[in-house]
PDB file of N, CA and C in Angstrom:
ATOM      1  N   UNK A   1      16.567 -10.685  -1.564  1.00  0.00           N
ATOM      2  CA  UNK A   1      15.351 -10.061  -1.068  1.00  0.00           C
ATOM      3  C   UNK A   1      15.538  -8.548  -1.007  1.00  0.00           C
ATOM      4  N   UNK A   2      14.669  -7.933  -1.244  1.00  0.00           N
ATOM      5  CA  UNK A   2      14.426  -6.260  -0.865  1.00  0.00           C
ATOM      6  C   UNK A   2      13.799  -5.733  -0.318  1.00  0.00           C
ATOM      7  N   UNK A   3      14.534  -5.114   0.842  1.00  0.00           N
ATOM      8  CA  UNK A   3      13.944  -4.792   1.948  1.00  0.00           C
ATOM      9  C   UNK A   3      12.763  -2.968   1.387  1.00  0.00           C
ATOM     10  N   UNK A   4      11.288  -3.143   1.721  1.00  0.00           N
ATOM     11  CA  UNK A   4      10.771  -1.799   1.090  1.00  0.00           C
ATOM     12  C   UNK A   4       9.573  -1.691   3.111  1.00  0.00           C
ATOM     13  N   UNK A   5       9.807   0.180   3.061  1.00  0.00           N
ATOM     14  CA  UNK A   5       8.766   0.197   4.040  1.00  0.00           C
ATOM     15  C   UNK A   5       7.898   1.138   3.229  1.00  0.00           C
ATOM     16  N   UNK A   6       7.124   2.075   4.265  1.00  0.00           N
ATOM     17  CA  UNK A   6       6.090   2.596   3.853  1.00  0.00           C
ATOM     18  C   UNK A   6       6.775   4.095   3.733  1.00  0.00           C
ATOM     19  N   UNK A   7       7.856   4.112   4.505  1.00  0.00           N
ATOM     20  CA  UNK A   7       8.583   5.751   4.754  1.00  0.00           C
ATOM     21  C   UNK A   7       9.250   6.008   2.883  1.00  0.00           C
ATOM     22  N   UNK A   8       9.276   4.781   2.467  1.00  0.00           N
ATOM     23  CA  UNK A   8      10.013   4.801   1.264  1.00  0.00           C
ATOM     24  C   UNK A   8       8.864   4.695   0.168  1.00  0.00           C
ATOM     25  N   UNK A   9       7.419   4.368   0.226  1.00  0.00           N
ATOM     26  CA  UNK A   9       6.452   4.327  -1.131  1.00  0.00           C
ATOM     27  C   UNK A   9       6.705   5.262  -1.880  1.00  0.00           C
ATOM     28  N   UNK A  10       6.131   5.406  -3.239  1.00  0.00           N
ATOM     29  CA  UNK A  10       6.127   6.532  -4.272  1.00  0.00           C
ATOM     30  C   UNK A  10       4.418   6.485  -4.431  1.00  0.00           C
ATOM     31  N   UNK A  11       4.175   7.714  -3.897  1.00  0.00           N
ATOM     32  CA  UNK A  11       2.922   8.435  -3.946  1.00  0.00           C
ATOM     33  C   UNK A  11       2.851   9.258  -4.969  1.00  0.00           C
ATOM     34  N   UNK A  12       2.826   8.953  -6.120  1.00  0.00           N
ATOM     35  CA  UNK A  12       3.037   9.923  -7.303  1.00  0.00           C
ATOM     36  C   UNK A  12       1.462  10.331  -7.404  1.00  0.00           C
ATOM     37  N   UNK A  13       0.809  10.931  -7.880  1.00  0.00           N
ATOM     38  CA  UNK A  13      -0.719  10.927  -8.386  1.00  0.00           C
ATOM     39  C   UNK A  13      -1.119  10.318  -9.207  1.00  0.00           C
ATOM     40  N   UNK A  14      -0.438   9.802 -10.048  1.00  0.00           N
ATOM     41  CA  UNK A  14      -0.644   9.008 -11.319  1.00  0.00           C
ATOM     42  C   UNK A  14      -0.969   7.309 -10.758  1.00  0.00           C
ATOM     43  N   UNK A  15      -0.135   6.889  -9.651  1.00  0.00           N
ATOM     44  CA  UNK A  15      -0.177   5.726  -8.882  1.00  0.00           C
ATOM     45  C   UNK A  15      -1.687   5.747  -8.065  1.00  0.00           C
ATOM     46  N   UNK A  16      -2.396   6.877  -7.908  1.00  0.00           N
ATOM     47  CA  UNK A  16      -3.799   6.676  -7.117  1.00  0.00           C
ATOM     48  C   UNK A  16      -3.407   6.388  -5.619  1.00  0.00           C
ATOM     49  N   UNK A  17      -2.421   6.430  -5.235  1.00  0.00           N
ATOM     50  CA  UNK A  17      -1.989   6.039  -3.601  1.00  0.00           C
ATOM     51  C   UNK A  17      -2.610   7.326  -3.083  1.00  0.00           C
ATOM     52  N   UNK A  18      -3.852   6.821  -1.981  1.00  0.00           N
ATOM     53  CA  UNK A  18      -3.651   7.940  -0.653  1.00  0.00           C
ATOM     54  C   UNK A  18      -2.778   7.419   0.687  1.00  0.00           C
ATOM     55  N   UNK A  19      -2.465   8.469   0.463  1.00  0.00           N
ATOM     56  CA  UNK A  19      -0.845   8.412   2.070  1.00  0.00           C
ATOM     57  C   UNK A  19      -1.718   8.336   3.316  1.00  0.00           C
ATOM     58  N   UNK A  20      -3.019   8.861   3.495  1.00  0.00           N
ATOM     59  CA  UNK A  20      -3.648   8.691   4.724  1.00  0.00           C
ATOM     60  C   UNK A  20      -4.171   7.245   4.350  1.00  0.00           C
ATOM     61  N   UNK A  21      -5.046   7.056   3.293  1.00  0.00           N
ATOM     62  CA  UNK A  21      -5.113   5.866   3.656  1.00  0.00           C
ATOM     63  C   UNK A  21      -4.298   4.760   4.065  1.00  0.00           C
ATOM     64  N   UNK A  22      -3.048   4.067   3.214  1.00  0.00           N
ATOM     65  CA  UNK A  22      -1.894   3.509   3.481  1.00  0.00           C
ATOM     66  C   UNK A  22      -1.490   3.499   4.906  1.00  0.00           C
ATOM     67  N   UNK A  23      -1.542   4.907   5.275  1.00  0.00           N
ATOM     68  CA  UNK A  23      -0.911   4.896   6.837  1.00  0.00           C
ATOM     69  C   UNK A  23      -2.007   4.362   7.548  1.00  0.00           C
ATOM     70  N   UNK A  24      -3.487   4.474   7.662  1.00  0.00           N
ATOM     71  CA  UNK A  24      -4.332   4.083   8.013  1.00  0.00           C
ATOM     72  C   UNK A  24      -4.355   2.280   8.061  1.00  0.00           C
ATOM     73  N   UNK A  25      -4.396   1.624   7.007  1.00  0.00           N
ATOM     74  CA  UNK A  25      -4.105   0.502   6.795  1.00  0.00           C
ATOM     75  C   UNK A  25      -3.092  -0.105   7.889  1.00  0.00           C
ATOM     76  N   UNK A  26      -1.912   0.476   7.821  1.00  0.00           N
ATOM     77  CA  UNK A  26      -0.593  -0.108   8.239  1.00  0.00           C
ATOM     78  C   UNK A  26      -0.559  -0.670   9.746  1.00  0.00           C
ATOM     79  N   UNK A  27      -1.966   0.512   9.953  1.00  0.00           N
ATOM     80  CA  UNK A  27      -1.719   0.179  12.082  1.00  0.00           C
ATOM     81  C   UNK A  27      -2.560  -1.426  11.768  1.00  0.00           C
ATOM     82  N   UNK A  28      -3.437  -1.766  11.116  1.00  0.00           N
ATOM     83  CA  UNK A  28      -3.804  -3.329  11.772  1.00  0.00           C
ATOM     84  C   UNK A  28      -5.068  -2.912  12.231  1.00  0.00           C
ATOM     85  N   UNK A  29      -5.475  -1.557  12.420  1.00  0.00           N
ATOM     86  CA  UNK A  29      -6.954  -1.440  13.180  1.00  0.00           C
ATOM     87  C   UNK A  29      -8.009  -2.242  12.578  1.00  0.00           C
ATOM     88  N   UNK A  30      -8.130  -2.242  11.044  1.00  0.00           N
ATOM     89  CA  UNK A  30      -9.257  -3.304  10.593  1.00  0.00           C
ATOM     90  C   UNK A  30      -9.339  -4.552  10.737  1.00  0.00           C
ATOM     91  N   UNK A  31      -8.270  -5.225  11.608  1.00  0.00           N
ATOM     92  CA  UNK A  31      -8.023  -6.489  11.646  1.00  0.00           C
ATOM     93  C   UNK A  31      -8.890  -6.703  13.274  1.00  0.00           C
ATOM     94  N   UNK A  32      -8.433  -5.751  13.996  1.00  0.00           N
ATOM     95  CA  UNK A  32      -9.017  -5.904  15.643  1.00  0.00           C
ATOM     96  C   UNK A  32     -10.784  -5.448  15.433  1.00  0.00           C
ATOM     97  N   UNK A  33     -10.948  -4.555  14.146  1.00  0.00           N
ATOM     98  CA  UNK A  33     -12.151  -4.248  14.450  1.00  0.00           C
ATOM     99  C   UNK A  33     -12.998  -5.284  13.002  1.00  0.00           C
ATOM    100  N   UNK A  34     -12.411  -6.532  12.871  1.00  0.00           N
ATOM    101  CA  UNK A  34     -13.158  -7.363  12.061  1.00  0.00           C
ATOM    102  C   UNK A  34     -13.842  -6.715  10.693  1.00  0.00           C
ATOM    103  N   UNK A  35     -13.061  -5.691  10.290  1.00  0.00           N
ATOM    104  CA  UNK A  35     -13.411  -5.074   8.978  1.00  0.00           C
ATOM    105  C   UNK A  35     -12.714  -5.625   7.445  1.00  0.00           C
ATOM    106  N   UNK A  36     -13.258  -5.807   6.570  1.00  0.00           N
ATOM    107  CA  UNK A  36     -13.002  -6.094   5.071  1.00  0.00           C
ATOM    108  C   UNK A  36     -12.067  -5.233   4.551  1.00  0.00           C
ATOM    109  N   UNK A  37     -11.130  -5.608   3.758  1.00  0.00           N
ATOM    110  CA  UNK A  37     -10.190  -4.336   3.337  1.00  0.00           C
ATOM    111  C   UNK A  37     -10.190  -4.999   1.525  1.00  0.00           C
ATOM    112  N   UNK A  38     -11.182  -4.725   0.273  1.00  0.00           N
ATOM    113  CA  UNK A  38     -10.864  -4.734  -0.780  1.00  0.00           C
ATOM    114  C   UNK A  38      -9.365  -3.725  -1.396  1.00  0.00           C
ATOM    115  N   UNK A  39      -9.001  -4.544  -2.164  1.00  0.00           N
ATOM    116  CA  UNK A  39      -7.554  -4.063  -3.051  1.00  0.00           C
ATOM    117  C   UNK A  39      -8.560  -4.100  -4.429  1.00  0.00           C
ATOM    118  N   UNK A  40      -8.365  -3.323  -5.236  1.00  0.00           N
ATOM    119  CA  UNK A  40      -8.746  -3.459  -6.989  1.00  0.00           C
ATOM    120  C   UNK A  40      -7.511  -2.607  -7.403  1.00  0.00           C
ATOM    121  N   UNK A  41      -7.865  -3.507  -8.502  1.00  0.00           N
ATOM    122  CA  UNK A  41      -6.734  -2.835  -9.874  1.00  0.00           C
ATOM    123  C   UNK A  41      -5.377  -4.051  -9.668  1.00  0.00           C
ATOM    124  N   UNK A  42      -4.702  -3.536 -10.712  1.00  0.00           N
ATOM    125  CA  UNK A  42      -3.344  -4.167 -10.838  1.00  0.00           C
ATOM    126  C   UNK A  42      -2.551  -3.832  -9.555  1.00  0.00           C
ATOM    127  N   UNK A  43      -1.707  -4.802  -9.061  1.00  0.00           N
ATOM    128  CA  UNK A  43      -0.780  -4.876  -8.356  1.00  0.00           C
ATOM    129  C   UNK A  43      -0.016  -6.015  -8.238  1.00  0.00           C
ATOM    130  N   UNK A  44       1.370  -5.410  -7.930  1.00  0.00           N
ATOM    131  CA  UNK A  44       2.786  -6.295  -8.285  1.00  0.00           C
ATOM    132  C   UNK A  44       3.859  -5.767  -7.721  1.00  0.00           C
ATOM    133  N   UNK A  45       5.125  -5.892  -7.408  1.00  0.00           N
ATOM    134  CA  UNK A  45       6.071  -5.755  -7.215  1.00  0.00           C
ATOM    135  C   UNK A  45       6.936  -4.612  -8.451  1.00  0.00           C
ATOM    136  N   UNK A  46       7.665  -3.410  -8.539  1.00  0.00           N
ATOM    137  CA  UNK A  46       8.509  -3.054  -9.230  1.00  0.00           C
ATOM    138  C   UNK A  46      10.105  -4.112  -9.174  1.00  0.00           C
ATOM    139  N   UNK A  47      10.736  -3.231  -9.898  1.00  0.00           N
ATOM    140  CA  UNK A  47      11.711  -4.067  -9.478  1.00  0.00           C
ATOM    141  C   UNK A  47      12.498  -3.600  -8.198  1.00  0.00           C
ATOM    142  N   UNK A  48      12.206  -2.935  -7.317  1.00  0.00           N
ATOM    143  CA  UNK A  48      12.939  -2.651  -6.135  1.00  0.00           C
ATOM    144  C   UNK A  48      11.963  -3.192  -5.186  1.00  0.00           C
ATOM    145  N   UNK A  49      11.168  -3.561  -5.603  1.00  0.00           N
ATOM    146  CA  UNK A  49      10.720  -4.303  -4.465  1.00  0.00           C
ATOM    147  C   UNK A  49       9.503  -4.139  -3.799  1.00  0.00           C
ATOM    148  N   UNK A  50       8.808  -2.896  -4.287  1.00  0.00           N
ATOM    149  CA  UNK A  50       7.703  -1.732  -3.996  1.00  0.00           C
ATOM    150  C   UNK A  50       6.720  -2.354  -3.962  1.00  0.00           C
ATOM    151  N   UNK A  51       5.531  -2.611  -3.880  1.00  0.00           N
ATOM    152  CA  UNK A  51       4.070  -2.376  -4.360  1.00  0.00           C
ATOM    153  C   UNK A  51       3.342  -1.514  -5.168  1.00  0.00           C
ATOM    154  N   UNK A  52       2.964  -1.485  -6.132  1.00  0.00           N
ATOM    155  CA  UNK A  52       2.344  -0.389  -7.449  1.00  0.00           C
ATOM    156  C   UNK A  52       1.198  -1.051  -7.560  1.00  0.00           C
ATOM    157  N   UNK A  53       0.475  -0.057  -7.978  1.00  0.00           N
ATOM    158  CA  UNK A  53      -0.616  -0.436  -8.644  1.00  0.00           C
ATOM    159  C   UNK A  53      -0.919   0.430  -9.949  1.00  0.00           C
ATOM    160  N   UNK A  54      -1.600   0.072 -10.884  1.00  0.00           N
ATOM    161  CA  UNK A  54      -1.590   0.778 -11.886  1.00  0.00           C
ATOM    162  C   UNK A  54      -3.063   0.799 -12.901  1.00  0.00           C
TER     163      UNK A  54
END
């Protein structure tokens, strides 16, 4: 198994990651406030263990 957090993502620009959003996500607030969270596009694992999307 491979251990990955969020202190470690690759926010490249090319990846489309916003860092506020992500951090936003991470607290759980949309879960207490019964909100929808769509994902689009590709996503998978690298081989270290990451989350990408592409």
């Amino acid at each position: 198994r491979y251990s990955a957090s969020l202190e470690q993502l690759d926010y490249h620009p090319e990846r489309g990651l916003d860092r506020t959003i992500v951090q936003r996500l991470s607290t759980g607030h949309y879960i207490t406030q019964a909100q929808n969270v769509l994902i689009m596009g590709s996503t998978g694992l690298n081989s270290r263990g990451e989350a990408f999307r592409s």
